[in-house]
Protein backbone atom coordinates (compact mmCIF):
# COMPACT_ATOMS: atom_id res chain seq x y z
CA UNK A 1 -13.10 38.61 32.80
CA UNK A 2 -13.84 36.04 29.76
CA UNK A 3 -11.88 33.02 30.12
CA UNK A 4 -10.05 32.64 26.25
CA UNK A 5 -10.09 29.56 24.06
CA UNK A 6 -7.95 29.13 21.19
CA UNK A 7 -7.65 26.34 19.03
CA UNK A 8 -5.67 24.84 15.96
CA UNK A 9 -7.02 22.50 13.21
CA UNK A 10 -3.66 21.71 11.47
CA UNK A 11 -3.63 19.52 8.57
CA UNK A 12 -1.82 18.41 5.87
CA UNK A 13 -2.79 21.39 3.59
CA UNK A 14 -3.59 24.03 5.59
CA UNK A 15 -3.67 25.33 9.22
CA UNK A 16 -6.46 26.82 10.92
CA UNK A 17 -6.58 28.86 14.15
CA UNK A 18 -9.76 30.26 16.16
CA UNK A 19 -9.92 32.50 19.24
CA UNK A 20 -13.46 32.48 21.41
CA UNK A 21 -14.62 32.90 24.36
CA UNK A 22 -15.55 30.36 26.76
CA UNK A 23 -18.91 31.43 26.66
CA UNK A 24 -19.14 30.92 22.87
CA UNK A 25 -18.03 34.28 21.56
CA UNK A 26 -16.14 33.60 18.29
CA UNK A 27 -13.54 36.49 18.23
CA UNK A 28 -11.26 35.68 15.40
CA UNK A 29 -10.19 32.81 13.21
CA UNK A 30 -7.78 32.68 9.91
CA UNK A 31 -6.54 30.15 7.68
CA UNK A 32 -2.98 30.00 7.53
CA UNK A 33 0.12 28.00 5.84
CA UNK A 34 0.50 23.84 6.53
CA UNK A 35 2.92 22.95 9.39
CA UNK A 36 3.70 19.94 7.26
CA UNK A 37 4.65 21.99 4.61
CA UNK A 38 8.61 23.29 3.62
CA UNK A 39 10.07 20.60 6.34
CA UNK A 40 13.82 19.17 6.00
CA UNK A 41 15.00 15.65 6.80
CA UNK A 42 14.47 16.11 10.78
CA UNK A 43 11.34 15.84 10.31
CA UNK A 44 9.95 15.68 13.64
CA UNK A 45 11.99 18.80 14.57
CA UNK A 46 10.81 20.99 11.76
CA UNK A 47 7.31 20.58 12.06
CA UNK A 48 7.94 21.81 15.79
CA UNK A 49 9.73 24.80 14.21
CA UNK A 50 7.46 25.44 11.61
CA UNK A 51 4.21 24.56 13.78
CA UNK A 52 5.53 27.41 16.38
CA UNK A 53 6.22 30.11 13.74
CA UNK A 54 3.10 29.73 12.29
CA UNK A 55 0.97 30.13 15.32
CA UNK A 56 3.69 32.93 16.32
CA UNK A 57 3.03 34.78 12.57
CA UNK A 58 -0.55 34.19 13.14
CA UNK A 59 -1.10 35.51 16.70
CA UNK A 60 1.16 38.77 15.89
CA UNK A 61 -1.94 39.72 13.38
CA UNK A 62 -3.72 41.34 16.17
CA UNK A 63 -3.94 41.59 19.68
CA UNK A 64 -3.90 38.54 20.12
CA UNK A 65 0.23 38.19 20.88
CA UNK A 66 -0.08 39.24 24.26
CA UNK A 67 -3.37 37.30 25.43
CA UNK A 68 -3.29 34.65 27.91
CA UNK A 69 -5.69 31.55 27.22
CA UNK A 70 -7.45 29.55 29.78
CA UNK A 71 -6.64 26.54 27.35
CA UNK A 72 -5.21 25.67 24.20
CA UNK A 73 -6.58 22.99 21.88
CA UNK A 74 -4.90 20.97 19.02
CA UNK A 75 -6.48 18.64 16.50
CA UNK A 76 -3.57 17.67 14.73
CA UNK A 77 -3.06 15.62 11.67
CA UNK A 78 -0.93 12.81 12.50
CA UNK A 79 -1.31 13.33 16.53
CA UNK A 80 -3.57 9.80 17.17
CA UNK A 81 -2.61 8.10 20.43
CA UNK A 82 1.25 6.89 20.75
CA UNK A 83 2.21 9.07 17.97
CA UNK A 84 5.95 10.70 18.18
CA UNK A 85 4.75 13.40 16.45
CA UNK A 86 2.70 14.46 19.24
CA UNK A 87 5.54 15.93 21.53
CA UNK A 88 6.90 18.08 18.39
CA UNK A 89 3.18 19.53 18.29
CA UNK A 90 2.98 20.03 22.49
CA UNK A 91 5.98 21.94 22.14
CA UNK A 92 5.60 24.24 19.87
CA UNK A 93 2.51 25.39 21.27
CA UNK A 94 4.18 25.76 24.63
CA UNK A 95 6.18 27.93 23.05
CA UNK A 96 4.55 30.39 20.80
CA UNK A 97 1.19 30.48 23.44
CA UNK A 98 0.78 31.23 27.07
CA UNK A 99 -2.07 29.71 28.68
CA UNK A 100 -3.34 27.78 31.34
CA UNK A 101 -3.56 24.40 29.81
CA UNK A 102 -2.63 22.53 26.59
CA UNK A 103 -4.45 19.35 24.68
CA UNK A 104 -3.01 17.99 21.83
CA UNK A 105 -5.63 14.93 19.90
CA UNK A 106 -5.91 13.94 16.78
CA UNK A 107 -7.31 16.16 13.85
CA UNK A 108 -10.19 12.97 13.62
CA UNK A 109 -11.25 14.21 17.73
CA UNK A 110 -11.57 17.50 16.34
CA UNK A 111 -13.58 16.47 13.16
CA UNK A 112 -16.48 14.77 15.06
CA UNK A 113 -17.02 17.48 17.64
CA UNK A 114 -17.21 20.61 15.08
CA UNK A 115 -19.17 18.24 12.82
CA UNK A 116 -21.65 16.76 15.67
CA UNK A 117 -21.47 20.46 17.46
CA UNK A 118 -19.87 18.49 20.00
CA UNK A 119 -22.08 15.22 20.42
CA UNK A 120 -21.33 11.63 19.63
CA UNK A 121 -21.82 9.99 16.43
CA UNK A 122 -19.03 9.28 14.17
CA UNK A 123 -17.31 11.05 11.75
CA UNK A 124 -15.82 9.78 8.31
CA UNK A 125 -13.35 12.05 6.86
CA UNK A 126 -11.93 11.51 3.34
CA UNK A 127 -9.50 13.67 1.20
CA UNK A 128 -6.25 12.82 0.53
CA UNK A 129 -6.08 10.63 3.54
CA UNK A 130 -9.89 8.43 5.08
CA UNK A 131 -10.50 7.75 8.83
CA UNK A 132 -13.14 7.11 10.56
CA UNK A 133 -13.43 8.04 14.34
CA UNK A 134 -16.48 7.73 16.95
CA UNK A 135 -17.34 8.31 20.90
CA UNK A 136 -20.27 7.41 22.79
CA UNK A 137 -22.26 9.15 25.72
CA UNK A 138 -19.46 7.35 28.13
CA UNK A 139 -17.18 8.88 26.20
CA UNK A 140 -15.67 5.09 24.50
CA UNK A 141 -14.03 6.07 21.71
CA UNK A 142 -12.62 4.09 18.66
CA UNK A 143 -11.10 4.94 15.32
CA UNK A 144 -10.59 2.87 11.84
CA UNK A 145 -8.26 3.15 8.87
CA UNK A 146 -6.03 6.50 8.62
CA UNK A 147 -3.01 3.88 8.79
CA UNK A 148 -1.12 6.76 5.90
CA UNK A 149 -0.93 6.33 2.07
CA UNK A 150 1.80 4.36 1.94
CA UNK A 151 0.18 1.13 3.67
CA UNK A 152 -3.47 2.18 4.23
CA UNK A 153 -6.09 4.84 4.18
CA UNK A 154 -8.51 2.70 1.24
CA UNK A 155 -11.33 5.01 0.49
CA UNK A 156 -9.00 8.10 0.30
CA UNK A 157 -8.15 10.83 -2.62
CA UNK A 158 -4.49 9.05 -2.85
CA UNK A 159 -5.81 5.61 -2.66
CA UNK A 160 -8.33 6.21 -5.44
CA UNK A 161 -5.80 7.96 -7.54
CA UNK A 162 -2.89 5.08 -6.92
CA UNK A 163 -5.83 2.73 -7.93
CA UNK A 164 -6.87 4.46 -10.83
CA UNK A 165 -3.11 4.64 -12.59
CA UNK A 166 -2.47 1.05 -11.72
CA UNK A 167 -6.02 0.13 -13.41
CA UNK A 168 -5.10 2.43 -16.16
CA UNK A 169 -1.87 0.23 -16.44
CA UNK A 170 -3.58 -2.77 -16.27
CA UNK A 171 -6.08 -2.02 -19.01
CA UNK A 172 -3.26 -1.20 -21.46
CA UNK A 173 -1.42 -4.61 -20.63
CA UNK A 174 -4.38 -6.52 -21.31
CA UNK A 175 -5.07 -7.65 -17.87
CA UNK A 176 -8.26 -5.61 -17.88
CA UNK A 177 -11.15 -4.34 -19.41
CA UNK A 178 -10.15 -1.09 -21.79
CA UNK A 179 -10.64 2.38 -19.59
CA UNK A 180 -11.49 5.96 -20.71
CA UNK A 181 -9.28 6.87 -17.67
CA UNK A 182 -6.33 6.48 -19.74
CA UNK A 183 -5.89 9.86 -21.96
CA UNK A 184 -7.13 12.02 -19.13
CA UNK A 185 -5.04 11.06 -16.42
CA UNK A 186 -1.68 11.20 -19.28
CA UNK A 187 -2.65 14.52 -19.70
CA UNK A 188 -3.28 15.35 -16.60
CA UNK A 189 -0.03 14.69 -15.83
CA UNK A 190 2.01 16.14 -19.09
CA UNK A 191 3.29 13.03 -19.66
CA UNK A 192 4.29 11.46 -23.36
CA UNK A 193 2.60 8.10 -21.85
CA UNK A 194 2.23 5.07 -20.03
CA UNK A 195 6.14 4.83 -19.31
CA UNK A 196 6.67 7.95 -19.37
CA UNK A 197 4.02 8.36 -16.45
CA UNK A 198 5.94 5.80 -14.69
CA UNK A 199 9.05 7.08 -14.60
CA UNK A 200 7.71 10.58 -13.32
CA UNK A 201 6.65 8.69 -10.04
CA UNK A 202 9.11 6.81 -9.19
CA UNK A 203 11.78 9.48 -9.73
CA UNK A 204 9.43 11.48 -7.49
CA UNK A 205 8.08 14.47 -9.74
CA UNK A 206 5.06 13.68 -9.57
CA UNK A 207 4.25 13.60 -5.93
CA UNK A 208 1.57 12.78 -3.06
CA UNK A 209 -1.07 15.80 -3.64
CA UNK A 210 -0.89 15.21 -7.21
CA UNK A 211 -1.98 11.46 -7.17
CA UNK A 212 -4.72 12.30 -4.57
CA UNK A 213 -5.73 15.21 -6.66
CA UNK A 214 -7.25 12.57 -9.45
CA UNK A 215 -10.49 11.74 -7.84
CA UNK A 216 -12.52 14.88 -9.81
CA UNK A 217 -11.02 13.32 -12.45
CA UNK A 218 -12.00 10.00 -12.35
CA UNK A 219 -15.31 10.99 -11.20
CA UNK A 220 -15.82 13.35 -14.49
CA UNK A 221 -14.82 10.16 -16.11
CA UNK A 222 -17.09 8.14 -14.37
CA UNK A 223 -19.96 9.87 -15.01
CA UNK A 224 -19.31 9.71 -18.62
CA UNK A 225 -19.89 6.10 -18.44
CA UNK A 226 -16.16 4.57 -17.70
CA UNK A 227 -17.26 1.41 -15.86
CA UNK A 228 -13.99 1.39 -14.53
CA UNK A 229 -14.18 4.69 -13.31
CA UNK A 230 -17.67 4.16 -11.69
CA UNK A 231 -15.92 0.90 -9.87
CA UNK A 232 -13.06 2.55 -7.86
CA UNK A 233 -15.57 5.37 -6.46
CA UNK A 234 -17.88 2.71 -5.78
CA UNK A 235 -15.37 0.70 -3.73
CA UNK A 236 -13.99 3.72 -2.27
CA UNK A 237 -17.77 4.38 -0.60
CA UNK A 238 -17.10 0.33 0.61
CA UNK A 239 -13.96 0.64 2.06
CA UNK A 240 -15.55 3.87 3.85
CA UNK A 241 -18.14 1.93 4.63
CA UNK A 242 -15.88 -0.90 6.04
CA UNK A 243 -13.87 1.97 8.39
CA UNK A 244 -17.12 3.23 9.92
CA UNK A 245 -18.81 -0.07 10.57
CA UNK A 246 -15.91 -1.24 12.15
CA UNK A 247 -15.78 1.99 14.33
CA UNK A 248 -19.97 1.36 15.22
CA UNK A 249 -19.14 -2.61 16.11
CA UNK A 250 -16.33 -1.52 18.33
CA UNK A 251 -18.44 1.20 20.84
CA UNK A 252 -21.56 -1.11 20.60
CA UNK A 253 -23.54 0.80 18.12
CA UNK A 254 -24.95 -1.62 15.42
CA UNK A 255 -28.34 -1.84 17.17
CA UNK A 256 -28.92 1.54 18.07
CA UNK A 257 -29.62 5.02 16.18
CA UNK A 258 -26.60 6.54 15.44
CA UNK A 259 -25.65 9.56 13.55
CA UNK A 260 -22.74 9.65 10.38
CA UNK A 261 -21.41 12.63 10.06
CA UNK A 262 -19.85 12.89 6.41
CA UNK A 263 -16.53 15.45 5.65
CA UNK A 264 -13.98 15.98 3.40
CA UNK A 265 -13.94 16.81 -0.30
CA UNK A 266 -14.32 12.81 -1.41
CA UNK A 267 -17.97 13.08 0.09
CA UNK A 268 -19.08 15.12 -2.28
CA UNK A 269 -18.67 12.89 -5.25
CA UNK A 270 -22.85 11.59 -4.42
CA UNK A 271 -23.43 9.92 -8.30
CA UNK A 272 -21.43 6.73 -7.19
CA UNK A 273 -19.27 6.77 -4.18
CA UNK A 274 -21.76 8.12 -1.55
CA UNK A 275 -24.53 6.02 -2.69
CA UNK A 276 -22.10 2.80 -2.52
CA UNK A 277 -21.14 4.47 1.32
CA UNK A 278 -24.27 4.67 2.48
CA UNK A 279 -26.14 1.35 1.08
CA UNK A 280 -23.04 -1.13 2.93
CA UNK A 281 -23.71 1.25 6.24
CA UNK A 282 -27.36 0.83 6.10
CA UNK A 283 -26.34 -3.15 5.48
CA UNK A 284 -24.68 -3.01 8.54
CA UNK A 285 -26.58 -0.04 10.46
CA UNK A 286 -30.25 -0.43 9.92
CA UNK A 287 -30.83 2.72 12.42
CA UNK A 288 -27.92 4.88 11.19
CA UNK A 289 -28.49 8.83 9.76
CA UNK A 290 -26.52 10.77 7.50
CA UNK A 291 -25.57 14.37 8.13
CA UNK A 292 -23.41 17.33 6.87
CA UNK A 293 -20.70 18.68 9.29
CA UNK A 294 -22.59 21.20 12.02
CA UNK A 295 -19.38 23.40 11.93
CA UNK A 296 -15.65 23.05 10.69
CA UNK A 297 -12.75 20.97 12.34
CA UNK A 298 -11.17 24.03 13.94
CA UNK A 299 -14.65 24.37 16.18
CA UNK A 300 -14.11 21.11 17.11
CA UNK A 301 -11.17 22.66 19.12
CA UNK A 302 -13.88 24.67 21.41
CA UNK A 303 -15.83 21.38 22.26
CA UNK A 304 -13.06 19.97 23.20
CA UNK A 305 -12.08 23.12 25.48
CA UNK A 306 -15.75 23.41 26.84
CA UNK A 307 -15.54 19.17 27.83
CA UNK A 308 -12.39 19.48 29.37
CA UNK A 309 -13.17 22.69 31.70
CA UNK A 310 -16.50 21.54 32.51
CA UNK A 311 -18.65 23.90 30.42
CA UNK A 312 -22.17 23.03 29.64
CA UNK A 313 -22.56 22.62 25.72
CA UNK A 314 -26.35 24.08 26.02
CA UNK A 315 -29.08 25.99 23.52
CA UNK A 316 -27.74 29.66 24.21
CA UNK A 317 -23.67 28.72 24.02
CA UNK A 318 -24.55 26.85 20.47
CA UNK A 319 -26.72 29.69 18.91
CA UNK A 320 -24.17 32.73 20.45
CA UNK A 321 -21.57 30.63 18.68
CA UNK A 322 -23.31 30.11 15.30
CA UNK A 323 -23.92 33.62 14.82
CA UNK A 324 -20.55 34.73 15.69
CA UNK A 325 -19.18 32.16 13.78
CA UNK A 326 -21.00 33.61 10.26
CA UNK A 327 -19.74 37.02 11.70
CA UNK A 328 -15.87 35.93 11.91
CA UNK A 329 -15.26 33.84 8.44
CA UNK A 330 -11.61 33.97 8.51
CA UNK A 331 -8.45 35.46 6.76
CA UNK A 332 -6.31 33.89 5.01
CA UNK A 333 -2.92 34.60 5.95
C-alpha cells in the first residue's frame, strides 16, 4: 500500500494543499482561502479555527476525508523557529488530519525545497513580505530579514509601497526632487490628495495589501523615466541583496558556487530591481547562479516529507513527480 503525503503551503493570501504519494505520485492539489484571512481579536485562536476548517472544507472535496497520511507537512507563513503561532498551526492540523506524523516549518523551508526540487541553495522570496532562507549539504541552515512590515522586511511589496508614499510626500514638501509617482499613486487610491491620502491610512481604510499592491505601479512609473521610481526598485534589489548575502556569509558560502533561487511576484520587475539584486550578489558572490523556482512552495512540503522519512530524492521520483505535477494543476476552491 502507498504510504500518503499531504502538505500545506499557507500564506498570507492564499492556502495551498497537495496530496502524493511517497513515491512521487501527485494525486491532487487545490488552492484554497487564506488562514490569515476573516480572523477576530484572538488572533492566535482563530487562525487555529480557521486553519482547521479550511483543510477540513478542502479534504471533504474528495476522498480524501477518510485517508490516513504517513505524514503531514506545513510551510506556514509566520511559523519560523520560536514563533507562538506555531502551536495554533500544529493543532489544527491534528485536528482536521489523521496521520502518522506532523511537521510544522516555516513557509521560507518550504520555498527553497519546491524551488531547488529539494537541494540546497537559497531562496529569496519577495511579495508583500522579503526573506531570505538557505541550508547546506549538512543541513546548516540560516535565514535573513522577514522581521514583518511593521519593523522590517526592506526589499518587500509593502516596504516599496510605504517608501514610495513617503517619497511622494517628501517631493511635494520640498525635501526632494519632484516625482511622477505622485498623480498615480492619488489615484490609485481615490483620494482628493496628499492629505487626504493621509488620513485614509491612518484611520485604517486603506490597508496592508493595498500599500504592497503599489510596486506594478511604481515600476510602470519607473520605466517611464521617474528617477525616483527607478531608485526605490533599485534599492529594493540591494536590500534583497543585503538579506541573501547575509544568509551565504552565515552557512560559509561566499567562496563557493552556490545557487539563488528567485520567487515571488517582486522578482519579476527585471528593468531595475533584479539587475540592482543580482550585481550587489555577484559583489559579494563571485561564484553564485541565478535560477527560477523548480516547482511551487506547496512541493516543497513533499521534500520535506521524503527528508524526514528517509526517502531517496533520485532521477525517477523527480521526473514521476514532474509529470504528475503538469497532470494535477489545481482547483481553486
Amino acid at each position: 500500500m502507498p504510504a500518503y503525503i499531504l502538505g500545506v503551503d499557507g500564506g498570507q493570501t492564499s492556502t495551498k494543499v497537495l496530496i502524493a504519494t511517497l513515491d512521487g505520485q501527485v494525486l491532487w492539489n487545490a488552492q484554497v482561502a487564506s488562514a490569515f484571512s476573516n480572523l477576530d481579536d484572538d488572533f492566535s485562536g482563530s487562525l487555529e479555527r480557521r486553519l482547521r476548517e479550511i483543510l477540513a472544507q478542502a479534504l471533504s472535496t474528495g476522498p480524501w476525508n477518510s485517508m490516513a497520511f504517513e505524514m503531514a507537512v506545513l510551510g506556514m507563513s509566520g511559523a519560523e523557529p520560536g514563533s507562538p503561532l506555531i502551536g495554533a498551526f500544529q493543532r489544527a492540523v491534528e485536528g482536521a488530519v489523521r496521520a502518522g506524523g506532523y511537521l510544522v516549518v516555516h513557509d521560507a523551508v518550504t520555498n527553497l525545497l519546491g524551488a531547488s526540487a529539494g537541494q540546497p541553495g537559497i531562496v529569496v522570496i519577495a511579495g508583500g513580505g522579503a526573506v531570505a532562507y538557505g541550508f547546506t549539504e549538512d543541513s546548516r541552515s540560516w535565514a535573513s530579514g522577514g522581521w514583518g512590515y511593521a519593523v522590517g522586511d526592506e526589499g518587500s511589496g509593502y516596504n516599496i509601497g510605504r517608501v514610495a508614499i513617503n517619497s511622494v510626500f517628501r517631493a511635494l514638501d520640498g525635501r526632494d526632487p519632484p516625482t511622477q509617482l505622485a498623480d498615480p499613486i492619488l489615484r490609485h487610491f481615490e483620494v482628493s490628495g496628499p492629505v487626504a491620502l493621509k488620513y485614509a491610512i491612518l484611520g485604517g481604510e486603506i490597508r496592508f495589501q493595498d500599500i504592497a499592491g503599489l510596486p506594478p505601479l511604481v515600476a510602470r512609473t519607473a520605466a517611464g523615466g521617474d528617477a525616483t521610481a527607478q531608485r526605490l526598485l533599485r534599492e529594493a534589489g540591494q536590500h534583497l541583496a543585503e538579506a541573501t548575502t547575509a544568509v551565504a556569509r552565515a552557512l560559509d558560502m561566499q567562496r563557493a558556487p552556490v545557487r539563488v533561487h528567485l520567487t515571488g511576484g517582486l522578482l519579476h520587475e527585471t528593468r531595475y530591481l533584479v539587475p540592482s539584486f543580482q550585481a550587489a550578489v555577484r559583489q559579494a558572490l563571485p561564484q553564485a547562479s541565478f535560477h527560477q523556482p523548480a516547482f511551487e512552495p506547496v512541493v516543497g512540503t513533499f521534500f520535506l516529507a521524503c527528508r524526514e522519512l528517509g526517502r531517496k530524492i533520485d532521477g525517477p521520483l523527480l521526473e514521476r513527480l514532474s509529470e504528475s505535477w503538469k497532470m494535477n494543476q489545481g482547483d481553486e476552491l
